[in-house]
C-alpha atoms as a PDB file:
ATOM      1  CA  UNK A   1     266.664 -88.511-175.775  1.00  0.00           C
ATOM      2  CA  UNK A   2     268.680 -86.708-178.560  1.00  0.00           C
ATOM      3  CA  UNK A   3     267.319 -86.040-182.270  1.00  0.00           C
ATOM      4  CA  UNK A   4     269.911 -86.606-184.976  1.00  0.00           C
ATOM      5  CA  UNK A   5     269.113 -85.578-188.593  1.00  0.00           C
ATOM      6  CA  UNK A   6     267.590 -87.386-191.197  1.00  0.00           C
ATOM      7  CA  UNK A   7     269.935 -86.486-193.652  1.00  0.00           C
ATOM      8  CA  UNK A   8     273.432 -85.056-193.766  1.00  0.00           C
ATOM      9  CA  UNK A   9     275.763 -83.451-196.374  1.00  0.00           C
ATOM     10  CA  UNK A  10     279.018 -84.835-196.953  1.00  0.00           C
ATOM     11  CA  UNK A  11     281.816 -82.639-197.701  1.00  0.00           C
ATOM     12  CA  UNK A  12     284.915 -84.183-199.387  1.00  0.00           C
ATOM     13  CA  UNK A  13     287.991 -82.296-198.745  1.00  0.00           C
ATOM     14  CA  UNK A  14     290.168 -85.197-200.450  1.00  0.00           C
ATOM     15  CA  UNK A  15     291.665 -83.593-203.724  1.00  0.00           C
ATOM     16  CA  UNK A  16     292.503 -80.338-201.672  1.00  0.00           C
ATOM     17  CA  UNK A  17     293.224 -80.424-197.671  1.00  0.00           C
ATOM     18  CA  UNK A  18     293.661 -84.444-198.632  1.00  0.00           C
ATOM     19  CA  UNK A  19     296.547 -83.984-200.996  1.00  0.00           C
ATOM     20  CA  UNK A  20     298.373 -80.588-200.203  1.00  0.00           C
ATOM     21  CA  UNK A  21     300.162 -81.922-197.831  1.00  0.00           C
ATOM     22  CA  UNK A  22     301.560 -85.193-199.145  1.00  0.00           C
ATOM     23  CA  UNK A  23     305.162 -86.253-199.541  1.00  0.00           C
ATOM     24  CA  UNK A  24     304.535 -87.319-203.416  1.00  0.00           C
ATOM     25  CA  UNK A  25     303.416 -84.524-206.021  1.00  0.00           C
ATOM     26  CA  UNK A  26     300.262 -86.220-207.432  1.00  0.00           C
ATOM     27  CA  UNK A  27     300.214 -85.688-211.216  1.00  0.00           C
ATOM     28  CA  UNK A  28     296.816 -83.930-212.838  1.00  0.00           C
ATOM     29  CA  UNK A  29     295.255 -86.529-214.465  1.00  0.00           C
ATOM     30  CA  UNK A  30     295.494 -88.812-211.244  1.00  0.00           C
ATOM     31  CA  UNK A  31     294.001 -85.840-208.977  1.00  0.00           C
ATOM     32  CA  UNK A  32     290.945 -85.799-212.141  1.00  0.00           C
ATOM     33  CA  UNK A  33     290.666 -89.098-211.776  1.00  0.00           C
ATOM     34  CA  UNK A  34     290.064 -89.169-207.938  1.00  0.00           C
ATOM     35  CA  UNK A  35     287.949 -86.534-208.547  1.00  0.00           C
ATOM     36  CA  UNK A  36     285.755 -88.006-211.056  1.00  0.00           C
ATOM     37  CA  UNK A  37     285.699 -91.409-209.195  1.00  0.00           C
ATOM     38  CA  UNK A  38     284.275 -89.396-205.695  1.00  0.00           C
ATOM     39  CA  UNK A  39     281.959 -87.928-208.252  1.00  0.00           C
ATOM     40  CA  UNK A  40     280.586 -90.993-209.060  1.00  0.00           C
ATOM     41  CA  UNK A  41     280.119 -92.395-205.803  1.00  0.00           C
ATOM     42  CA  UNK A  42     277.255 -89.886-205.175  1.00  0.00           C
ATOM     43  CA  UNK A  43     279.555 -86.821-203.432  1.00  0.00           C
ATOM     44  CA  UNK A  44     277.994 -83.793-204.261  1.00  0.00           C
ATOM     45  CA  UNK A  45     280.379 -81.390-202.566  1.00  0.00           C
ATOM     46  CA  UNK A  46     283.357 -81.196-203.152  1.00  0.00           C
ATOM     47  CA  UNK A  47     286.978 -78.698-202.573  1.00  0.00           C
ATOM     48  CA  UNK A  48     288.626 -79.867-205.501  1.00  0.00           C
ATOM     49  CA  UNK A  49     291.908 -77.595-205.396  1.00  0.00           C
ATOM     50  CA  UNK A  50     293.495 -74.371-203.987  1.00  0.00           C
ATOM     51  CA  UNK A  51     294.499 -71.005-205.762  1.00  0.00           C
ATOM     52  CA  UNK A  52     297.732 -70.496-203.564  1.00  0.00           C
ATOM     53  CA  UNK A  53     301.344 -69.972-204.623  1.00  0.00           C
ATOM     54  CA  UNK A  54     303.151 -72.841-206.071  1.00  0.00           C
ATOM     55  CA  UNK A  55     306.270 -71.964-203.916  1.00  0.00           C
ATOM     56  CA  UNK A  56     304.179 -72.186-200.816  1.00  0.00           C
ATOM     57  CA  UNK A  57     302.147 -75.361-201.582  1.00  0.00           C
ATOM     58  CA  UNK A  58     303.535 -77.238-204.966  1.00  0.00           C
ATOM     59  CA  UNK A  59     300.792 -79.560-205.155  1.00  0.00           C
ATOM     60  CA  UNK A  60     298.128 -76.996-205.813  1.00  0.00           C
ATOM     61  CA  UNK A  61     300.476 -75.550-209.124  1.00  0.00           C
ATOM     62  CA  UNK A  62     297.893 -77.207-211.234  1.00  0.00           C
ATOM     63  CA  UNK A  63     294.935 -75.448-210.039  1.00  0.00           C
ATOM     64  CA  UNK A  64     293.729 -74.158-213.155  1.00  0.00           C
ATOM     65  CA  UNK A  65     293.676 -77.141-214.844  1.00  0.00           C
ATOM     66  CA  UNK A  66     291.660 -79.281-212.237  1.00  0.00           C
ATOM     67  CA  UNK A  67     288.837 -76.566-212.584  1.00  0.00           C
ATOM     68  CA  UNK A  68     288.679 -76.591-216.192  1.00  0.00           C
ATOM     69  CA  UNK A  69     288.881 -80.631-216.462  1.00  0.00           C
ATOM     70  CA  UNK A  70     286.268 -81.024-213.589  1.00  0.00           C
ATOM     71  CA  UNK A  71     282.782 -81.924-214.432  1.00  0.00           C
ATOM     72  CA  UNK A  72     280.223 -79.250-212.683  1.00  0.00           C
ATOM     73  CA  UNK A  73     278.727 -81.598-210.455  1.00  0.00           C
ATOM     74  CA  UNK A  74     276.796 -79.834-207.100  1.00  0.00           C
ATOM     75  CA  UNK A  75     279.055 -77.384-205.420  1.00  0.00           C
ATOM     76  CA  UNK A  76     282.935 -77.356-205.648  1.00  0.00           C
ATOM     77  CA  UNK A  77     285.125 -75.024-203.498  1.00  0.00           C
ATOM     78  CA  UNK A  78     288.176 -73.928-204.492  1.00  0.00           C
ATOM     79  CA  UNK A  79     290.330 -72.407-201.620  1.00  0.00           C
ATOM     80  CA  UNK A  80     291.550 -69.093-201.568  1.00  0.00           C
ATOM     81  CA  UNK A  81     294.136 -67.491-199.167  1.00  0.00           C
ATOM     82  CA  UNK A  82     293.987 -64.074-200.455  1.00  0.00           C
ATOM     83  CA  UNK A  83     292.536 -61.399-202.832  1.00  0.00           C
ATOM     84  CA  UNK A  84     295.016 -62.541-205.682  1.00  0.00           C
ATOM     85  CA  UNK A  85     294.059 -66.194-204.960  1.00  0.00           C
ATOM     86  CA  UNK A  86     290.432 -64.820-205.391  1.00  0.00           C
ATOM     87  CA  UNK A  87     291.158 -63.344-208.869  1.00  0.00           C
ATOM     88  CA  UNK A  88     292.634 -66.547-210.143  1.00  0.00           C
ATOM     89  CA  UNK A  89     289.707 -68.491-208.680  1.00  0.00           C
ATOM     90  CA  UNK A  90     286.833 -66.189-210.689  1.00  0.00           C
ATOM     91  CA  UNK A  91     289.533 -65.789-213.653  1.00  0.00           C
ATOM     92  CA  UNK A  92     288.583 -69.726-214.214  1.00  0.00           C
ATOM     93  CA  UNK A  93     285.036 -69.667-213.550  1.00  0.00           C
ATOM     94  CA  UNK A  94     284.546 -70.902-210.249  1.00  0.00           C
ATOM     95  CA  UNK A  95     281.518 -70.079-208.783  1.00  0.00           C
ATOM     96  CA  UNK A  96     282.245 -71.490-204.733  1.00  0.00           C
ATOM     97  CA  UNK A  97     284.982 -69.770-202.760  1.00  0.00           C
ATOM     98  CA  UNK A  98     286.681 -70.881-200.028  1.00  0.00           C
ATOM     99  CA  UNK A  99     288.948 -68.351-197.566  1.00  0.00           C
ATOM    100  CA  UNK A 100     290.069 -69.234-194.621  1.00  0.00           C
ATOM    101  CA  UNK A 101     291.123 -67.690-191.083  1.00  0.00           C
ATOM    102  CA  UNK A 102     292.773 -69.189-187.600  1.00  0.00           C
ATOM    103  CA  UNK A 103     291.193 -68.062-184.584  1.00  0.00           C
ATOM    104  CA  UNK A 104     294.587 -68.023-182.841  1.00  0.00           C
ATOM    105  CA  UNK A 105     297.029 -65.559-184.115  1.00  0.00           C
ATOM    106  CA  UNK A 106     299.853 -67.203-183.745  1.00  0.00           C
ATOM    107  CA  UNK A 107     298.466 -70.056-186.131  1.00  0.00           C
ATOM    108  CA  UNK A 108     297.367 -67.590-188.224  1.00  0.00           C
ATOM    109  CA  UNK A 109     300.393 -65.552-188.923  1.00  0.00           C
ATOM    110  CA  UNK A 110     302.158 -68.928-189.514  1.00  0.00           C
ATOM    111  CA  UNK A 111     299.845 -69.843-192.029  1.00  0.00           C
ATOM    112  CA  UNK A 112     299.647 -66.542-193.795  1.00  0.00           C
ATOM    113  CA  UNK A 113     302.223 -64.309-191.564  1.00  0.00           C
ATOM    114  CA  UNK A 114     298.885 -61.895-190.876  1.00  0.00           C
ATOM    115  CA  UNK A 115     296.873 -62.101-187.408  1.00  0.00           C
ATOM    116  CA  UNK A 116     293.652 -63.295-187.122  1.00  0.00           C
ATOM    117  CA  UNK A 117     292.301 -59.086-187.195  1.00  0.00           C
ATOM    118  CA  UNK A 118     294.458 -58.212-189.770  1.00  0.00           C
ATOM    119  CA  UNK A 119     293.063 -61.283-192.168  1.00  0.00           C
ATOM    120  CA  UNK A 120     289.591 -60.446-191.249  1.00  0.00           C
ATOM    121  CA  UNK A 121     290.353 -56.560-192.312  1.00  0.00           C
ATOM    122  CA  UNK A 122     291.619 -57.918-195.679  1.00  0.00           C
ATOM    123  CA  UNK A 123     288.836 -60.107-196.280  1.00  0.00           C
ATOM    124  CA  UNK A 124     286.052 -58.405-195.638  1.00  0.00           C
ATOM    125  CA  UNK A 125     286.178 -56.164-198.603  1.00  0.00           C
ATOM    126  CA  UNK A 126     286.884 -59.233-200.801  1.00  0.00           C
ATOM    127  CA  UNK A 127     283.903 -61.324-199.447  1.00  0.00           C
ATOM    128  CA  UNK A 128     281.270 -58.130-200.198  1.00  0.00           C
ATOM    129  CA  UNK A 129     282.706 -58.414-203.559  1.00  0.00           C
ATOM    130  CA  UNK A 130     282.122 -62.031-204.341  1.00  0.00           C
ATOM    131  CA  UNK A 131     278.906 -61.497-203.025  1.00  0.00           C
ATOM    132  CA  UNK A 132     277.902 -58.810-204.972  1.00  0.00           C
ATOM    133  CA  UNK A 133     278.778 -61.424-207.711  1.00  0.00           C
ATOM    134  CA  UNK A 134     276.765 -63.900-206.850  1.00  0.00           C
ATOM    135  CA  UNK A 135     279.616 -66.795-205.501  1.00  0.00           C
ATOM    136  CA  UNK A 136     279.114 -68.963-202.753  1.00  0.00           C
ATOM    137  CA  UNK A 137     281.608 -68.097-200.184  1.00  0.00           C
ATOM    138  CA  UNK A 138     282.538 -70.653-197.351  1.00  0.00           C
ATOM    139  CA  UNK A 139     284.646 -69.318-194.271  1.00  0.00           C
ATOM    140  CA  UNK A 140     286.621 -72.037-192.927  1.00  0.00           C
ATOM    141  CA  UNK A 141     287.637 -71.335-189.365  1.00  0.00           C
ATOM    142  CA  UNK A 142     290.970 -73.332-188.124  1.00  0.00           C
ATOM    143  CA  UNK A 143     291.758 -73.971-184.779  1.00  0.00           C
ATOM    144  CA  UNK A 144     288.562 -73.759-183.739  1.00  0.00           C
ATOM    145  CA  UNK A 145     289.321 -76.039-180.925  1.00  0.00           C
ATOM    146  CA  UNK A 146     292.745 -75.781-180.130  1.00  0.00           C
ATOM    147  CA  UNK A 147     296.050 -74.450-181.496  1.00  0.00           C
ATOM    148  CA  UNK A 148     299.616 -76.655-182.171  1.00  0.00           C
ATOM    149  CA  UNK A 149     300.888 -72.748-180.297  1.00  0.00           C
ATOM    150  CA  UNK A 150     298.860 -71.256-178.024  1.00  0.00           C
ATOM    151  CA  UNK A 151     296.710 -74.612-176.507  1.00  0.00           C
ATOM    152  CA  UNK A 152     293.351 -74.491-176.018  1.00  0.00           C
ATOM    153  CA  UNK A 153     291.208 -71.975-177.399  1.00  0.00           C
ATOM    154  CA  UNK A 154     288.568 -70.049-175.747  1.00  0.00           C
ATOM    155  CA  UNK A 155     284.973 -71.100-176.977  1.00  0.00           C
ATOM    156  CA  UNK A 156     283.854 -67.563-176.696  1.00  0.00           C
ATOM    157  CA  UNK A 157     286.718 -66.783-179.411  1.00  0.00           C
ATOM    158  CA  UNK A 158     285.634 -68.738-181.879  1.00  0.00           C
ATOM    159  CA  UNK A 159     282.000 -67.657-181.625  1.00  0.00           C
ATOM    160  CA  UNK A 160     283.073 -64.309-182.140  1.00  0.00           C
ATOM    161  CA  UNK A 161     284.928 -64.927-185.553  1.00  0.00           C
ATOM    162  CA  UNK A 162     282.125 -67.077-186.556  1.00  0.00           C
ATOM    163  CA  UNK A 163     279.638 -63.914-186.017  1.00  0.00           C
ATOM    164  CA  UNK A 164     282.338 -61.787-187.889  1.00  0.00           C
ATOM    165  CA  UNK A 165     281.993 -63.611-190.818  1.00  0.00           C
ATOM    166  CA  UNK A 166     278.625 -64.417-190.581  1.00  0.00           C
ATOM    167  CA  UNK A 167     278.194 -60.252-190.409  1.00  0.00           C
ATOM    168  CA  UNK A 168     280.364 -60.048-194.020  1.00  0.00           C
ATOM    169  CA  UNK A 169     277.744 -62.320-195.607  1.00  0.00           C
ATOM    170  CA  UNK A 170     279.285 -65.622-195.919  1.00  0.00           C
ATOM    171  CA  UNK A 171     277.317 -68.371-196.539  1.00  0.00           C
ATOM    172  CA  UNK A 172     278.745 -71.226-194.803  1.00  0.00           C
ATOM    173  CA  UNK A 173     281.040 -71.641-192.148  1.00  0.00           C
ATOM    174  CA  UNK A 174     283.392 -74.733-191.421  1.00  0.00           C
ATOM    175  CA  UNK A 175     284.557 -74.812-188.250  1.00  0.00           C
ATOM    176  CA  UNK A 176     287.897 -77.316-187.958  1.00  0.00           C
ATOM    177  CA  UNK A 177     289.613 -78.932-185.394  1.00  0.00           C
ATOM    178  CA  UNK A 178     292.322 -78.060-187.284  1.00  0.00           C
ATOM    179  CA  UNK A 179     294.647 -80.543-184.711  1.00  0.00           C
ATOM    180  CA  UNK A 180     292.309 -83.177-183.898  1.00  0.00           C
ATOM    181  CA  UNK A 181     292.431 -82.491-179.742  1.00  0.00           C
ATOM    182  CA  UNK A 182     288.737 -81.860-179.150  1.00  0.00           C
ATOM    183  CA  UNK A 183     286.825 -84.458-177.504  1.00  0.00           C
ATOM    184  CA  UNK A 184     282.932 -84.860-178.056  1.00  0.00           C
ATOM    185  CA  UNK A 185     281.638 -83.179-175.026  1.00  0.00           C
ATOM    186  CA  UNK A 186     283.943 -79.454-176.624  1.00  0.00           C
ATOM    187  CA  UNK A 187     282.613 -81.096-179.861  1.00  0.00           C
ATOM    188  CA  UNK A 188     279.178 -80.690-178.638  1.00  0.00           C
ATOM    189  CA  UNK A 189     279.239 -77.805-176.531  1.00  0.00           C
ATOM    190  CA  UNK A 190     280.280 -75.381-179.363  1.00  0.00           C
ATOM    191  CA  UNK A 191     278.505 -77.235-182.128  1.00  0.00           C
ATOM    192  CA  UNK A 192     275.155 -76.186-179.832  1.00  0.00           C
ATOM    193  CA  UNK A 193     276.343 -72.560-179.426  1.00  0.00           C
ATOM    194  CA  UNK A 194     277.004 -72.563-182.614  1.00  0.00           C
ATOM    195  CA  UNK A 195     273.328 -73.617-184.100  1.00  0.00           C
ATOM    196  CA  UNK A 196     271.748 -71.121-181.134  1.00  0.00           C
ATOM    197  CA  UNK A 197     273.607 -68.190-181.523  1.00  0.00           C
ATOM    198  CA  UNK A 198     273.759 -68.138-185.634  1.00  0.00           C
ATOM    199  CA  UNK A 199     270.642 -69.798-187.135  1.00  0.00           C
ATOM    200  CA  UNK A 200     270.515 -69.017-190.061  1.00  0.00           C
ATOM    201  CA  UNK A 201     273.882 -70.120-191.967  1.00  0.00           C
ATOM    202  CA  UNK A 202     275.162 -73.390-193.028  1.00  0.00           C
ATOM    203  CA  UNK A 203     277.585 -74.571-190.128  1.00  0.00           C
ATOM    204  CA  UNK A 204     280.096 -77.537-191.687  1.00  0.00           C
ATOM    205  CA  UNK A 205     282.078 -79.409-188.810  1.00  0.00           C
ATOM    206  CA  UNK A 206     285.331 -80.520-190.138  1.00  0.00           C
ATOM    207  CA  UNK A 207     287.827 -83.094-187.458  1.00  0.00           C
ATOM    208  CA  UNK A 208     290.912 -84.270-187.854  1.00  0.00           C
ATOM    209  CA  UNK A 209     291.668 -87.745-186.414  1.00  0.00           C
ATOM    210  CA  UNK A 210     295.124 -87.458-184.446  1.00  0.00           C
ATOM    211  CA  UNK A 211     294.136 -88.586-181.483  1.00  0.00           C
ATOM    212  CA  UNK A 212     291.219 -91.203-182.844  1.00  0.00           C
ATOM    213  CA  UNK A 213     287.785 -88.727-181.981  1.00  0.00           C
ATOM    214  CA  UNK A 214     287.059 -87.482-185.168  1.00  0.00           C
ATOM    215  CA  UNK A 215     284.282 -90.443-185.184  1.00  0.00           C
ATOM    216  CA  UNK A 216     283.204 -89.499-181.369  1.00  0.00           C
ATOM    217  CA  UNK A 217     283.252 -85.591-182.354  1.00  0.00           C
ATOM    218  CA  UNK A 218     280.611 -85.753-185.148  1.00  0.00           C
ATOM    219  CA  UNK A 219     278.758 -87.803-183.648  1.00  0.00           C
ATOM    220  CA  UNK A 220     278.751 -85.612-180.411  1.00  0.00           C
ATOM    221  CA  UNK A 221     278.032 -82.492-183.266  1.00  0.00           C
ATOM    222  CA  UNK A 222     275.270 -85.007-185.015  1.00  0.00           C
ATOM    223  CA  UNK A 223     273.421 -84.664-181.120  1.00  0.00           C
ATOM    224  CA  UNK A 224     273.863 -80.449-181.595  1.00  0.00           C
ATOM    225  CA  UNK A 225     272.342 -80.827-184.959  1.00  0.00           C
ATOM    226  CA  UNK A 226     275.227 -80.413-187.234  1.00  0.00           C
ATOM    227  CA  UNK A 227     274.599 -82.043-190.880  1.00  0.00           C
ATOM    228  CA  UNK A 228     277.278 -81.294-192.977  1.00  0.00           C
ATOM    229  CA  UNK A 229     280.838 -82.714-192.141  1.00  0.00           C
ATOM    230  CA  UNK A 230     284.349 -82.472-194.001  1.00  0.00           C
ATOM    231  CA  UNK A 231     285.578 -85.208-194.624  1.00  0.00           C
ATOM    232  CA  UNK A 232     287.954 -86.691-196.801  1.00  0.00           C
ATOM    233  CA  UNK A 233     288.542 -90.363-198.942  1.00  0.00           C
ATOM    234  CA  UNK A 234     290.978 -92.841-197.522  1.00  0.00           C
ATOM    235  CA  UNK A 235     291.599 -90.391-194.068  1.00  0.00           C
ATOM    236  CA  UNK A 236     293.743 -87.926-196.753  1.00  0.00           C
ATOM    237  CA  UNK A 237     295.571 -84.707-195.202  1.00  0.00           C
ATOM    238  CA  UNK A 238     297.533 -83.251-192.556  1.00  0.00           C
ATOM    239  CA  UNK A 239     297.691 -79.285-192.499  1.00  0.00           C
ATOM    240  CA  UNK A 240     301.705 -78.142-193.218  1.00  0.00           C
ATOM    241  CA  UNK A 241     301.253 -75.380-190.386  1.00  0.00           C
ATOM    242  CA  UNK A 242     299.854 -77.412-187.915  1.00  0.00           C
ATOM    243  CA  UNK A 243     302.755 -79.741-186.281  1.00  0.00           C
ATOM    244  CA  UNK A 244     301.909 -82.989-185.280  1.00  0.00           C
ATOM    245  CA  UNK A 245     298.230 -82.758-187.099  1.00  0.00           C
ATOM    246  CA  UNK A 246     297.083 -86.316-188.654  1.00  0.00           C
ATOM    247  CA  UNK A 247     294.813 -86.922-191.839  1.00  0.00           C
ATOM    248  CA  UNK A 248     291.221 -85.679-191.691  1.00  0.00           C
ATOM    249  CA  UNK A 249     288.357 -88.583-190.751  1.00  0.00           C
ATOM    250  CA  UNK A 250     287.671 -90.731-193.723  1.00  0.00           C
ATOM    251  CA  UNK A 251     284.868 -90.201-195.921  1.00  0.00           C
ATOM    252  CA  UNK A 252     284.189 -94.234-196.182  1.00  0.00           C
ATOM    253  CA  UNK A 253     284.033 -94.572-192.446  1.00  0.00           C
ATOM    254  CA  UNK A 254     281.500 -91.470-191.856  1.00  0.00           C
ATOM    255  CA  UNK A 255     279.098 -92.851-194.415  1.00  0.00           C
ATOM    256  CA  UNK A 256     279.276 -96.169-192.979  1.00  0.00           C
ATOM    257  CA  UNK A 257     278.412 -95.349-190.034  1.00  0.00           C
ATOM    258  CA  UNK A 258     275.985 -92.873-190.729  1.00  0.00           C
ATOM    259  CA  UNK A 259     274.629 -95.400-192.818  1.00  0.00           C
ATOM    260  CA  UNK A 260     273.921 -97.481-189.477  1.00  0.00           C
ATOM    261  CA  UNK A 261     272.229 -94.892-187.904  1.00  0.00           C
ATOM    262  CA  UNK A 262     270.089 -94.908-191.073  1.00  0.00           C
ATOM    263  CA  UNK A 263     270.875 -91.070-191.793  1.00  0.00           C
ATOM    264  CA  UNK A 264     271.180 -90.560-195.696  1.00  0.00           C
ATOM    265  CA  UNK A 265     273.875 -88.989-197.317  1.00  0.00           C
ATOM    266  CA  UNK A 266     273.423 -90.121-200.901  1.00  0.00           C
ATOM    267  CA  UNK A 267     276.652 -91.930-200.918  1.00  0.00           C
ATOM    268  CA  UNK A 268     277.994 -95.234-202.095  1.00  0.00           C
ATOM    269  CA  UNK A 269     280.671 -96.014-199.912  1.00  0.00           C
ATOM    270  CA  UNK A 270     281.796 -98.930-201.698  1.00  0.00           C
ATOM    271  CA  UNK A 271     282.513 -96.534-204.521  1.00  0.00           C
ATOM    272  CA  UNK A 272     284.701 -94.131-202.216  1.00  0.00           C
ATOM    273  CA  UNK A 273     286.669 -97.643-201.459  1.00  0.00           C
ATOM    274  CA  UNK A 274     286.963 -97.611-205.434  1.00  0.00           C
ATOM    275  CA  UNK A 275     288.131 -94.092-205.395  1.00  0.00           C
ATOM    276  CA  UNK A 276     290.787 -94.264-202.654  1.00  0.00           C
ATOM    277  CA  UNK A 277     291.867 -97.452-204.837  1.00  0.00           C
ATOM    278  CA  UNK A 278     292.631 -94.747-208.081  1.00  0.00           C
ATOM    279  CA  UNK A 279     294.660 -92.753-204.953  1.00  0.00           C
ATOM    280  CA  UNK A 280     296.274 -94.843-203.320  1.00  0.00           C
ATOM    281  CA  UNK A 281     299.183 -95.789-205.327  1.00  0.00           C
ATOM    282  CA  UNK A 282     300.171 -92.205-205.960  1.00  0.00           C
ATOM    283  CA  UNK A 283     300.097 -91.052-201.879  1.00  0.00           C
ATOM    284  CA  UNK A 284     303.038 -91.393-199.687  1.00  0.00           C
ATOM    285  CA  UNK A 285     301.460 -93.089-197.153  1.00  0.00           C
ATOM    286  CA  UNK A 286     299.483 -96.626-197.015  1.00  0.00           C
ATOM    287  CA  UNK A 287     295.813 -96.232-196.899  1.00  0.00           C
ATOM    288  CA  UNK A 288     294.536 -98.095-193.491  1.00  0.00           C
ATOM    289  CA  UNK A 289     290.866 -96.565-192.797  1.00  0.00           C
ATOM    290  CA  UNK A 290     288.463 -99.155-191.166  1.00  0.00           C
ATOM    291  CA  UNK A 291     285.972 -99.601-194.010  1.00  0.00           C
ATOM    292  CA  UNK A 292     288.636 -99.203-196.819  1.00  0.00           C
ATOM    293  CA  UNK A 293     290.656-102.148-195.434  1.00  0.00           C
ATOM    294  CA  UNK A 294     287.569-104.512-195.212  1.00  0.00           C
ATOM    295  CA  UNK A 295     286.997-103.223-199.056  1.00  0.00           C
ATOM    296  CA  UNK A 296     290.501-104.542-199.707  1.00  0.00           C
ATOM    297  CA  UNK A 297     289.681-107.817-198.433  1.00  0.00           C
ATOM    298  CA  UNK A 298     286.412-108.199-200.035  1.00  0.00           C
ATOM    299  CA  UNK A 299     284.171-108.056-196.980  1.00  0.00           C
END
């Protein structure tokens, strides 16, 4: 018989790894507004934007402006790709950092034209500094699963970054299935490596829904005793270096149905319907998650 927690952290990647991605540049005060809506629904964690070039990602141009319009609610991330995205991030008072690394190279040096060794060689001197500020630092590990490039990766390999970053201090690590090809027996496997072999950090699972497991996967991680997830309003985002790579799994169907299991979370999940509402009209794509369509039909 399996134990699944009592209570579980949502993460909402919406405004960030929800919108980056999308066809339609989403003006500021729409992106606040989604913001403060998810706010109100009770989500306490929260990437609300990314400190990365304009030319590269466009939507994320207003970066400065989301921090200094958001209320300081919990913890919000703001994602940064390099030491320069760093300098912006503590330039505007952020206090939670996000970087990032692929465990396969070939993802990686897509995604920021460095392998996986040479990103961990640049970060590690920027993580000791943010820690010798006092910011939260979150290591978000793509392809921790399997690669659009290289196929399936080697569990072993993504243990080993995991322990690399958990050496340079980070304080949390989520660990993506950046493509959405894991099923919930990989889901579980690693999930329970994971929690054995590094005990003492916050470990965030984060599935995309491609293929239709995200739901299966966390549940399968739920069993390993994961209890923080990604997720993101309305089934948002799609990663530009990832071919083929669907939205994440929507925040509105994870609460429901950890509300089922009776697991807390603290969220309303009639109020993330509300916020995907302020959203939706501004996305490229219709919004057609389980929970928000029965929202839209007043069930």
């Amino acid at each position: 018989m399996f134990i699944l927690p009592n209570n579980v952290t949502i993460i909402e990647v919406g405004p960030r790894d929800g919108l980056q991605n999308d066809k339609n540049y989403v003006d500021t005060q729409h992106k606040l507004a989604f913001i403060q809506a998810l706010q109100g629904a009770g989500i306490t964690e929260m990437e609300l934007t990314s400190f990365v070039s304009p030319k590269w990602v466009p939507q994320m141009a207003d970066a400065k402006e989301i921090i200094a319009n958001t209320s300081q609610v919990g913890r919000q991330f703001v994602l940064t790709p390099n030491a320069k995205g760093v300098e912006l991030a503590l330039e505007a008072g952020v206090q939670s950092v996000a970087v990032f690394v692929g465990v396969s190279n070939s993802f990686n040096k897509k995604n920021i034209n460095r392998s996986t060794d040479e990103s961990m060689a640049a970060l590690e001197p920027v993580i000791a500094n943010l820690k010798a500020a006092g910011v939260f630092v979150r290591a978000c590990i793509s392809t921790a699963f399997y690669c659009p490039y290289e196929g399936r990766i080697d569990p072993i390999a993504t243990l080993a970054l995991c322990q690399r970053f958990t050496a340079f201090g980070v304080d949390e690590l989520s660990v993506a299935d950046t493509i959405g090809m894991a099923n919930p027996q990989e889901s579980y496997s690693l999930f329970h490596t994971l929690k054995q072999e590094l005990p003492n950090i916050l470990l965030t699972a984060h599935f995309h829904d491609t293929r239709k497991m995200a739901m299966a996967n966390i549940f399968a991680a739920l069993q390993a005793g994961i209890d923080r997830f990604d997720t993101s309003a309305g089934g948002l985002g799609g990663c530009p270096f990832a071919p083929g790579a669907t939205g994440n799994v929507a925040t509105e169907d994870v609460v429901h149905m950890l509300d089922t299991l009776g697991i807390q979370t603290g969220i309303d999940v009639k109020k993330v319907c509300e916020a995907v509402q302020v959203i939706a009209p501004h996305v490229s794509r219709p919004i057609d998650t389980g929970m928000y369509r029965l929202f839209e039909n007043g069930i």
